[in-house]
PDB file of N, CA and C in Angstrom:
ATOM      1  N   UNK A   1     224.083  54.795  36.194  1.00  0.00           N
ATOM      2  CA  UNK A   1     223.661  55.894  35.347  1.00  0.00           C
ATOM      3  C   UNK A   1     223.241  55.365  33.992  1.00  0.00           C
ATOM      4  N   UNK A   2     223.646  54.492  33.487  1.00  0.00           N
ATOM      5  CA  UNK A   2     223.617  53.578  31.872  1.00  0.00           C
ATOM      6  C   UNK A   2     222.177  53.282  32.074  1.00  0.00           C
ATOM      7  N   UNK A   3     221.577  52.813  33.295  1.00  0.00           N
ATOM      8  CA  UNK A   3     220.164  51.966  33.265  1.00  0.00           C
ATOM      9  C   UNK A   3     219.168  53.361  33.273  1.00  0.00           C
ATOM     10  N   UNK A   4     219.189  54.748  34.097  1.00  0.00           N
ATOM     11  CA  UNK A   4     218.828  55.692  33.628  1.00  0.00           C
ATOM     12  C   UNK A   4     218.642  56.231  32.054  1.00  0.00           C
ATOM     13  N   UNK A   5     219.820  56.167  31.648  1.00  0.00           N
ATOM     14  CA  UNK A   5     219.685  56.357  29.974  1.00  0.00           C
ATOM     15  C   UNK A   5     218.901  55.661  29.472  1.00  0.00           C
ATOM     16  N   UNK A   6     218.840  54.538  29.548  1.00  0.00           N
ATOM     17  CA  UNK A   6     217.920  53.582  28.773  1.00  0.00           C
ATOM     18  C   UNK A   6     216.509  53.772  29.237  1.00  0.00           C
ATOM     19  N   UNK A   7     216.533  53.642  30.095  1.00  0.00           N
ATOM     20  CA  UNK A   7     215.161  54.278  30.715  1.00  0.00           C
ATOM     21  C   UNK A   7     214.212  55.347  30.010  1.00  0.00           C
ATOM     22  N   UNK A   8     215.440  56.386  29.908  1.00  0.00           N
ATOM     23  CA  UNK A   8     215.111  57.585  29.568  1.00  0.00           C
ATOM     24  C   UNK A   8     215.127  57.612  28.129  1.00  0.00           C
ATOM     25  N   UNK A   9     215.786  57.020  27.447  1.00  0.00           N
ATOM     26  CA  UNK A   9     215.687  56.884  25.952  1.00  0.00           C
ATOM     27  C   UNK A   9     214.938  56.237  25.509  1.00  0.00           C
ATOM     28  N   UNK A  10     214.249  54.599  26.802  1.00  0.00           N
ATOM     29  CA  UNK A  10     212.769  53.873  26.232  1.00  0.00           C
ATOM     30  C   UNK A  10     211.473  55.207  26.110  1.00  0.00           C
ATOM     31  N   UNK A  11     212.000  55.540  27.297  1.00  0.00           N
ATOM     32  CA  UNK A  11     210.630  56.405  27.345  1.00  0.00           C
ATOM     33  C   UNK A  11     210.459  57.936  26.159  1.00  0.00           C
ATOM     34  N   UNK A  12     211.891  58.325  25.845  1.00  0.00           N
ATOM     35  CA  UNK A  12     211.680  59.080  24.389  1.00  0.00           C
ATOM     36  C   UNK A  12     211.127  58.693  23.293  1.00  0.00           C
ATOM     37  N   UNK A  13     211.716  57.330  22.862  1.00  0.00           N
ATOM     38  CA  UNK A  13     211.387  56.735  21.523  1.00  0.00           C
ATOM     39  C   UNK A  13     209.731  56.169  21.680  1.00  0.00           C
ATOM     40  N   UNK A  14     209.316  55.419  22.872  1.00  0.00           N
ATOM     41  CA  UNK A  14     207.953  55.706  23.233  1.00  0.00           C
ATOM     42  C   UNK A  14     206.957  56.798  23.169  1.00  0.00           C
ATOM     43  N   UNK A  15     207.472  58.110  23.431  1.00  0.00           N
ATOM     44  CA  UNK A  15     206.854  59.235  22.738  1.00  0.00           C
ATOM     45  C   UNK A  15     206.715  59.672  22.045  1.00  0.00           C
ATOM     46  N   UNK A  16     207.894  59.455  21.216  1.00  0.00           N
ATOM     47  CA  UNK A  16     207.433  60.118  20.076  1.00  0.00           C
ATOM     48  C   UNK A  16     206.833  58.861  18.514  1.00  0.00           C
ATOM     49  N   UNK A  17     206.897  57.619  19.181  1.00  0.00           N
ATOM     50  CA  UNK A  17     206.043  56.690  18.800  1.00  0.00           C
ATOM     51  C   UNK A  17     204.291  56.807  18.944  1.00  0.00           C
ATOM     52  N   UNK A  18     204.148  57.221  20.013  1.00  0.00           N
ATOM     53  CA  UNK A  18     202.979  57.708  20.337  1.00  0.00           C
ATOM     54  C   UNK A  18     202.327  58.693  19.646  1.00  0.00           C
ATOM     55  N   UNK A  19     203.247  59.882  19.450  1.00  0.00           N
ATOM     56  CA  UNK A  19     202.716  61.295  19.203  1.00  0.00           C
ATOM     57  C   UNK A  19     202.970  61.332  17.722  1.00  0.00           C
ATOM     58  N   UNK A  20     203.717  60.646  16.981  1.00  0.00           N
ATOM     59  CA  UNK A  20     203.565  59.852  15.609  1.00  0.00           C
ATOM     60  C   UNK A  20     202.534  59.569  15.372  1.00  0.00           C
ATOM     61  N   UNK A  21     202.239  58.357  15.862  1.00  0.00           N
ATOM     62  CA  UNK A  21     200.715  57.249  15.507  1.00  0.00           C
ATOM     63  C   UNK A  21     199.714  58.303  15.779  1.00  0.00           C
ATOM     64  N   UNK A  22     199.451  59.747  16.946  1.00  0.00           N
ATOM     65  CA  UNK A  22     197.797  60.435  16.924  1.00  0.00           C
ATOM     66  C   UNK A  22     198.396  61.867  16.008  1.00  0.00           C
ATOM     67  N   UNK A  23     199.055  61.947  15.369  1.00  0.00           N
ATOM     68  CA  UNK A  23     199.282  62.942  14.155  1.00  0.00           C
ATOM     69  C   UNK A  23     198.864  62.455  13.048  1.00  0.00           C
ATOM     70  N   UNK A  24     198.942  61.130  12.948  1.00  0.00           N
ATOM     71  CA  UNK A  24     198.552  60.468  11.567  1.00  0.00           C
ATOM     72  C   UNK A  24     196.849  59.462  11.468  1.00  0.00           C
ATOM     73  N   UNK A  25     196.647  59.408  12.652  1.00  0.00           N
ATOM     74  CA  UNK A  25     195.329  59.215  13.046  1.00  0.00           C
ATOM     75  C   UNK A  25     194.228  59.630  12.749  1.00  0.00           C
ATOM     76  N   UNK A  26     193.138  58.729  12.155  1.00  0.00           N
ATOM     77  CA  UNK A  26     191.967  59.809  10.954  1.00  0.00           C
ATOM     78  C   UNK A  26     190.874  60.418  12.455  1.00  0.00           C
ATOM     79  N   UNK A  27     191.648  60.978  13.189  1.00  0.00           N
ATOM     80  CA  UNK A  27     190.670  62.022  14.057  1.00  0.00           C
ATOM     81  C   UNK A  27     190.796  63.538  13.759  1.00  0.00           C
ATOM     82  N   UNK A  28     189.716  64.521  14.233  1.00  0.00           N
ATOM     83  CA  UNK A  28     189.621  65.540  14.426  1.00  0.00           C
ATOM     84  C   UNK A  28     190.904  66.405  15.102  1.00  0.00           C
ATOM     85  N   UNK A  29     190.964  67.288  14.439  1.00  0.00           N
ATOM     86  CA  UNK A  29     192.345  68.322  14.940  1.00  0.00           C
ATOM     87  C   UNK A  29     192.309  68.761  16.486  1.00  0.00           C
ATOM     88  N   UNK A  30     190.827  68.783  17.278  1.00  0.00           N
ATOM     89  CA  UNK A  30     190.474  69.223  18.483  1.00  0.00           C
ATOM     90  C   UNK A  30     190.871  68.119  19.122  1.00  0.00           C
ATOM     91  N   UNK A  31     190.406  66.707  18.808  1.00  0.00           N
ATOM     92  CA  UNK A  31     190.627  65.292  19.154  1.00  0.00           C
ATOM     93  C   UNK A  31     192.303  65.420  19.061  1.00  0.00           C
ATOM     94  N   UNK A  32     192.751  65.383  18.246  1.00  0.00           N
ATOM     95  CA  UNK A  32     194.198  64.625  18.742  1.00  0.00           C
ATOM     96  C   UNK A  32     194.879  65.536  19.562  1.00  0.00           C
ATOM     97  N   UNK A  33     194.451  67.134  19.159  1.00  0.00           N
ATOM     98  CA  UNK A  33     195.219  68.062  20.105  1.00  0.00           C
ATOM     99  C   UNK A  33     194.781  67.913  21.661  1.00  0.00           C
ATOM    100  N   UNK A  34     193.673  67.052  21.819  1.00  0.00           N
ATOM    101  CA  UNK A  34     193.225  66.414  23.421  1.00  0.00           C
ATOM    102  C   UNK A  34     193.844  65.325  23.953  1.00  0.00           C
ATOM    103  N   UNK A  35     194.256  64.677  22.899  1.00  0.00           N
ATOM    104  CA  UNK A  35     195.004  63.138  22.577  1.00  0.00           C
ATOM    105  C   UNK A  35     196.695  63.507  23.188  1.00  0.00           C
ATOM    106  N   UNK A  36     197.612  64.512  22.532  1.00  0.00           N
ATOM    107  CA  UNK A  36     197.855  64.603  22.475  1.00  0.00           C
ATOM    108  C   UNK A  36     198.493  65.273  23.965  1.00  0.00           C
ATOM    109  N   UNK A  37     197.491  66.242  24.588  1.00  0.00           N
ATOM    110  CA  UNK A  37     197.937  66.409  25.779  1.00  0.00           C
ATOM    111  C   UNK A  37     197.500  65.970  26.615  1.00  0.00           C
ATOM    112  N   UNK A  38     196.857  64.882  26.933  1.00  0.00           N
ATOM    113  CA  UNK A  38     196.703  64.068  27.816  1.00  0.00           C
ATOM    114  C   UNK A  38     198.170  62.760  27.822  1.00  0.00           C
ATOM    115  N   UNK A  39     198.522  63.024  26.594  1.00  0.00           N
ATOM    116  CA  UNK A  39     199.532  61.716  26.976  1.00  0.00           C
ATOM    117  C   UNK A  39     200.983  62.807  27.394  1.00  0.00           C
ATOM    118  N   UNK A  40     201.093  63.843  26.785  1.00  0.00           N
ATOM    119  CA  UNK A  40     201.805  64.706  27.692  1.00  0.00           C
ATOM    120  C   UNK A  40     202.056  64.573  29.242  1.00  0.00           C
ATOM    121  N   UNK A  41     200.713  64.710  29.672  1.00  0.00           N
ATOM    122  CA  UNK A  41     200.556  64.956  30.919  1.00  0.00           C
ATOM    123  C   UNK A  41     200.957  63.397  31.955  1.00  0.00           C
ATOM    124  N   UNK A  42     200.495  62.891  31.067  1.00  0.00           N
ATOM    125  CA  UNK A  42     200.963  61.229  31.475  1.00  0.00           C
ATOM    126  C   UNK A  42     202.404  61.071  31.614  1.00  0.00           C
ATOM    127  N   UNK A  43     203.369  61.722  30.546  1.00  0.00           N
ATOM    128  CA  UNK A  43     204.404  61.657  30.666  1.00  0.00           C
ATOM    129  C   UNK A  43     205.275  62.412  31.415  1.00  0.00           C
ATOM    130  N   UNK A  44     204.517  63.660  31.281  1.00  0.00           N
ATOM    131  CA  UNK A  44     205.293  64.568  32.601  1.00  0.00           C
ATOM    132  C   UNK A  44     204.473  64.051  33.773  1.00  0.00           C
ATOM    133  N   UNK A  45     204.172  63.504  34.199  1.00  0.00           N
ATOM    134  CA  UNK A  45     203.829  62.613  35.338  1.00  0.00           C
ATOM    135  C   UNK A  45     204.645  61.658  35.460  1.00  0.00           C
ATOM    136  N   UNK A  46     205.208  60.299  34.442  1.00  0.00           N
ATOM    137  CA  UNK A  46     206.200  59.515  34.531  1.00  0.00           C
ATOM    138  C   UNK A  46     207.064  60.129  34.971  1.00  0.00           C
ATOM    139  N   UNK A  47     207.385  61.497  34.545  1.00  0.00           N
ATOM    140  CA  UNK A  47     209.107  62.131  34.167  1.00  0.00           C
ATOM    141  C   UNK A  47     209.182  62.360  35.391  1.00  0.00           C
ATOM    142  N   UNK A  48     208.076  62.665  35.804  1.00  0.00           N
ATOM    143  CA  UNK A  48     208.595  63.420  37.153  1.00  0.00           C
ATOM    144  C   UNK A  48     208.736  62.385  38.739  1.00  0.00           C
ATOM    145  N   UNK A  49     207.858  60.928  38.403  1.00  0.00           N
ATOM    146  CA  UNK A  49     207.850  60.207  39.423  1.00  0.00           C
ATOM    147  C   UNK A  49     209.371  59.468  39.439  1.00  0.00           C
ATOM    148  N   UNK A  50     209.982  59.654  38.264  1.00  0.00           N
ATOM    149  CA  UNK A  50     211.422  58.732  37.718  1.00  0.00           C
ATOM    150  C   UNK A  50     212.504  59.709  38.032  1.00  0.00           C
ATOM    151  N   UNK A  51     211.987  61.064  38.070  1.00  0.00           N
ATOM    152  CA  UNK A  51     212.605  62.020  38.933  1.00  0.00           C
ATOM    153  C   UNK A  51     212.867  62.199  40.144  1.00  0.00           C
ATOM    154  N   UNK A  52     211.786  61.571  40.739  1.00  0.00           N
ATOM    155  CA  UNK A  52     211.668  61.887  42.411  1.00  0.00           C
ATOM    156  C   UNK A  52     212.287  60.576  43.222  1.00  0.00           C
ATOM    157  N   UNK A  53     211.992  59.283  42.114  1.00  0.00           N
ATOM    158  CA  UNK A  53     213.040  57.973  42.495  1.00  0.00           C
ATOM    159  C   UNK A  53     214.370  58.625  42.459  1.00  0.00           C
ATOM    160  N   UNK A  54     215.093  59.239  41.218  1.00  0.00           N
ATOM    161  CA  UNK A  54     216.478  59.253  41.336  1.00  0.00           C
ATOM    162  C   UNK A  54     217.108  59.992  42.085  1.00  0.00           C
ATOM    163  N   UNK A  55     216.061  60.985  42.695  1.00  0.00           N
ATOM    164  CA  UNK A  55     216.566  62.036  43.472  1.00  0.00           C
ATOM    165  C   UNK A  55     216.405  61.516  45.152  1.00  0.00           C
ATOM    166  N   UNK A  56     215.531  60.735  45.122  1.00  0.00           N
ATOM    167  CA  UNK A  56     215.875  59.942  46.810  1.00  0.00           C
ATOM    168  C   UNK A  56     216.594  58.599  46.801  1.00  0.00           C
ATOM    169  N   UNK A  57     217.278  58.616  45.968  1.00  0.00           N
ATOM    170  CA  UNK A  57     218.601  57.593  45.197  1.00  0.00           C
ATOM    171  C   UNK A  57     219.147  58.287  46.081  1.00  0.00           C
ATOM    172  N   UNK A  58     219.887  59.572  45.537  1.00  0.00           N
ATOM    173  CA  UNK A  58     221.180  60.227  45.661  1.00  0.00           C
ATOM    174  C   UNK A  58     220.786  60.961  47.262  1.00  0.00           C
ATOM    175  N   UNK A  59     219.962  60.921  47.194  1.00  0.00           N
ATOM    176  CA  UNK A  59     219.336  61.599  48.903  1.00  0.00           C
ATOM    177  C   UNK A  59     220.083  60.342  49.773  1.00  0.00           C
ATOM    178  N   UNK A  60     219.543  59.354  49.755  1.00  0.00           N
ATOM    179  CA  UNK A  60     219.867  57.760  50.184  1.00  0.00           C
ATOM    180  C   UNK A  60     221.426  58.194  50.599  1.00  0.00           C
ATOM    181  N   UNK A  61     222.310  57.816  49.182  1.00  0.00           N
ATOM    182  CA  UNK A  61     223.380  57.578  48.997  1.00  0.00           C
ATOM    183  C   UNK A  61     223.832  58.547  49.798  1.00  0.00           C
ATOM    184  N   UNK A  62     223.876  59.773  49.702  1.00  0.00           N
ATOM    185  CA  UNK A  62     224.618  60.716  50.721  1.00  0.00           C
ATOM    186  C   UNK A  62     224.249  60.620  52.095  1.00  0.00           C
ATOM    187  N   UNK A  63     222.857  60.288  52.241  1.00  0.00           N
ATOM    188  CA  UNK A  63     223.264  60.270  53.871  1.00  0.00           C
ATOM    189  C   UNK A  63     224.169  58.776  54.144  1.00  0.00           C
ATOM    190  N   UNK A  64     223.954  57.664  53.479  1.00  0.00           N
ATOM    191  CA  UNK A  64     224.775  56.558  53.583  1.00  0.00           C
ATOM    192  C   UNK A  64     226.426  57.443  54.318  1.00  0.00           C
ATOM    193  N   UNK A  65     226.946  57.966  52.799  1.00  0.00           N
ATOM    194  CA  UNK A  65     228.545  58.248  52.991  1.00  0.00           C
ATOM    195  C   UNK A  65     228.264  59.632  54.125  1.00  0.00           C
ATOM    196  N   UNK A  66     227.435  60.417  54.215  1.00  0.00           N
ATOM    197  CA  UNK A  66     227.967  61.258  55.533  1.00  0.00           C
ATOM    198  C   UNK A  66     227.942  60.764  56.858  1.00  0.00           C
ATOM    199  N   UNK A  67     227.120  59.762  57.467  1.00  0.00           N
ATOM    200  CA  UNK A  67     227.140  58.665  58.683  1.00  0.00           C
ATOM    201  C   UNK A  67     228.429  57.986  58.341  1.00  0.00           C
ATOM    202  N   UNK A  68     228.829  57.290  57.210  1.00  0.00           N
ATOM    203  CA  UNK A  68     229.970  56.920  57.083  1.00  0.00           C
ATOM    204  C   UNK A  68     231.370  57.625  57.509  1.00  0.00           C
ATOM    205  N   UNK A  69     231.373  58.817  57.200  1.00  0.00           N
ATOM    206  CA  UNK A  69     232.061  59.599  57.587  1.00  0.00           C
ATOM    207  C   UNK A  69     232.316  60.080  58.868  1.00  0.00           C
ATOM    208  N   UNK A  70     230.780  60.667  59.404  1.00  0.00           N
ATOM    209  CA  UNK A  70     230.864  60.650  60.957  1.00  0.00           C
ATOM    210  C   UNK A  70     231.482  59.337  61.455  1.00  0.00           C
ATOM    211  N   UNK A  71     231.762  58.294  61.323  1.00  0.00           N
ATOM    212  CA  UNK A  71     232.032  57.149  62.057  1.00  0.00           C
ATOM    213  C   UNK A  71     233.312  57.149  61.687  1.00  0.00           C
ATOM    214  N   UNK A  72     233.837  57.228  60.646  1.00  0.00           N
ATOM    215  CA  UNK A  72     235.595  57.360  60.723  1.00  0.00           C
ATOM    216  C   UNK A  72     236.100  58.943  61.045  1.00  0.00           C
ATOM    217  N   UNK A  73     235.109  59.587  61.379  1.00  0.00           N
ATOM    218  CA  UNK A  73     235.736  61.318  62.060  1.00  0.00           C
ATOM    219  C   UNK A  73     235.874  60.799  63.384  1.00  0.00           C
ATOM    220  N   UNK A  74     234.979  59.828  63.920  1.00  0.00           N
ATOM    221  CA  UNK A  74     234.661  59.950  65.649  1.00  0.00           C
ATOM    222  C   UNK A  74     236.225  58.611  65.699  1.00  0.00           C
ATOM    223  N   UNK A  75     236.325  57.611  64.685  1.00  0.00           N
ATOM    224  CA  UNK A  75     237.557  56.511  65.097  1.00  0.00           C
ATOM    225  C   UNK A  75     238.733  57.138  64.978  1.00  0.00           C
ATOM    226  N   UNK A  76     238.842  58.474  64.114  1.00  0.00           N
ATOM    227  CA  UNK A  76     239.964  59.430  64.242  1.00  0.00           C
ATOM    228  C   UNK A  76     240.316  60.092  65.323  1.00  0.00           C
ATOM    229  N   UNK A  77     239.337  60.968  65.439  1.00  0.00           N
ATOM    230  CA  UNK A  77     239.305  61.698  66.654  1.00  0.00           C
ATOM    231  C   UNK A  77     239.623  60.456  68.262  1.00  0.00           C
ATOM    232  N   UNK A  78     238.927  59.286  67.936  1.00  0.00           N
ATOM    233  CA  UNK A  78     239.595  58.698  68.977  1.00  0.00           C
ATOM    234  C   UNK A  78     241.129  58.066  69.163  1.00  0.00           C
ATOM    235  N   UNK A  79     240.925  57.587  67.938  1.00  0.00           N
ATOM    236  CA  UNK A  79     242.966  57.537  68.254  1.00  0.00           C
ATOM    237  C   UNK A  79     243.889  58.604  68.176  1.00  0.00           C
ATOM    238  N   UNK A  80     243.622  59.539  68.099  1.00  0.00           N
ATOM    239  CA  UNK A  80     244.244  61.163  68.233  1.00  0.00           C
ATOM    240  C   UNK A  80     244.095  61.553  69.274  1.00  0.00           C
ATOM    241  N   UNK A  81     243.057  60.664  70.536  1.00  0.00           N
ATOM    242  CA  UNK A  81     242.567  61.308  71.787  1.00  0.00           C
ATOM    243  C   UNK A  81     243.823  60.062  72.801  1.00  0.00           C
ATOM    244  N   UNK A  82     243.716  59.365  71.877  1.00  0.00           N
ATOM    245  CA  UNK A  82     244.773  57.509  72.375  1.00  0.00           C
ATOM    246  C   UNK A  82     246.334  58.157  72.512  1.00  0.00           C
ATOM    247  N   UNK A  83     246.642  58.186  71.424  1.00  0.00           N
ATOM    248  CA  UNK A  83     247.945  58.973  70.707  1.00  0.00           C
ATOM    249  C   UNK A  83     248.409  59.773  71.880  1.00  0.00           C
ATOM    250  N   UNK A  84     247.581  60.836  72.079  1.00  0.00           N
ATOM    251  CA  UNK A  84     247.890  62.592  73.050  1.00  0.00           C
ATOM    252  C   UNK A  84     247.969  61.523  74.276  1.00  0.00           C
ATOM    253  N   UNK A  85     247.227  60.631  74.400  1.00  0.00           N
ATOM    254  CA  UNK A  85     246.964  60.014  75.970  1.00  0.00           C
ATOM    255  C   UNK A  85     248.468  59.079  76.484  1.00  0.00           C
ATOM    256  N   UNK A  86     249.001  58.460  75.098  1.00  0.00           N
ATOM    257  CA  UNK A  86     250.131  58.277  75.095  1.00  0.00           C
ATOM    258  C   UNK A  86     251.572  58.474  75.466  1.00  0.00           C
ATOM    259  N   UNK A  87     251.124  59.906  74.837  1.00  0.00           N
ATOM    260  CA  UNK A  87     252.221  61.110  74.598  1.00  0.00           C
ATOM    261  C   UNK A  87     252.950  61.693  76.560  1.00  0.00           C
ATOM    262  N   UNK A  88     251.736  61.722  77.021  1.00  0.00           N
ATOM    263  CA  UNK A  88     251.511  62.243  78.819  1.00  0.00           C
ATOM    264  C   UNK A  88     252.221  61.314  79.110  1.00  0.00           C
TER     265      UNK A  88
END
């Protein structure tokens, strides 16, 4: 989660580094307000591809531990089937 933050905090201080430097920029008010949302759009494009990584992270990870699980439900269920077989 720490390498997320940083991530996410390069890519803040990057923006508003950006959107700094075309506010103070000797262009036209139409110009930077074009400037301006185009790098928007760039970024909600990053945001969202760094979104869709972390979210088939945790997609990943859970099916990992629920197969995991099925496999110690089924080694349970079999020595509980051992056990009863015992028991007779």
């Amino acid at each position: 989660m720490k390498k997320g933050k940083v991530v996410l905090g390069t890519l803040a201080g990057l923006a508003i580094g950006i959107f700094t430097g075309i506010l103070f920029a000797p262009e036209k008010g139409s110009k930077t307000r074009k400037q301006i949302k185009d790098k928007g759009d760039d970024y909600a494009d990053e945001l969202k591809s760094k979104f869709d990584e972390l979210l088939n992270s945790f997609i990943k990870k859970f099916e990992s531990n629920k197969n995991d699980l099925e496999k110690l439900a089924e080694k349970g269920k079999a020595k509980y089937e051992d056990v009863k077989k015992d028991e007779k």
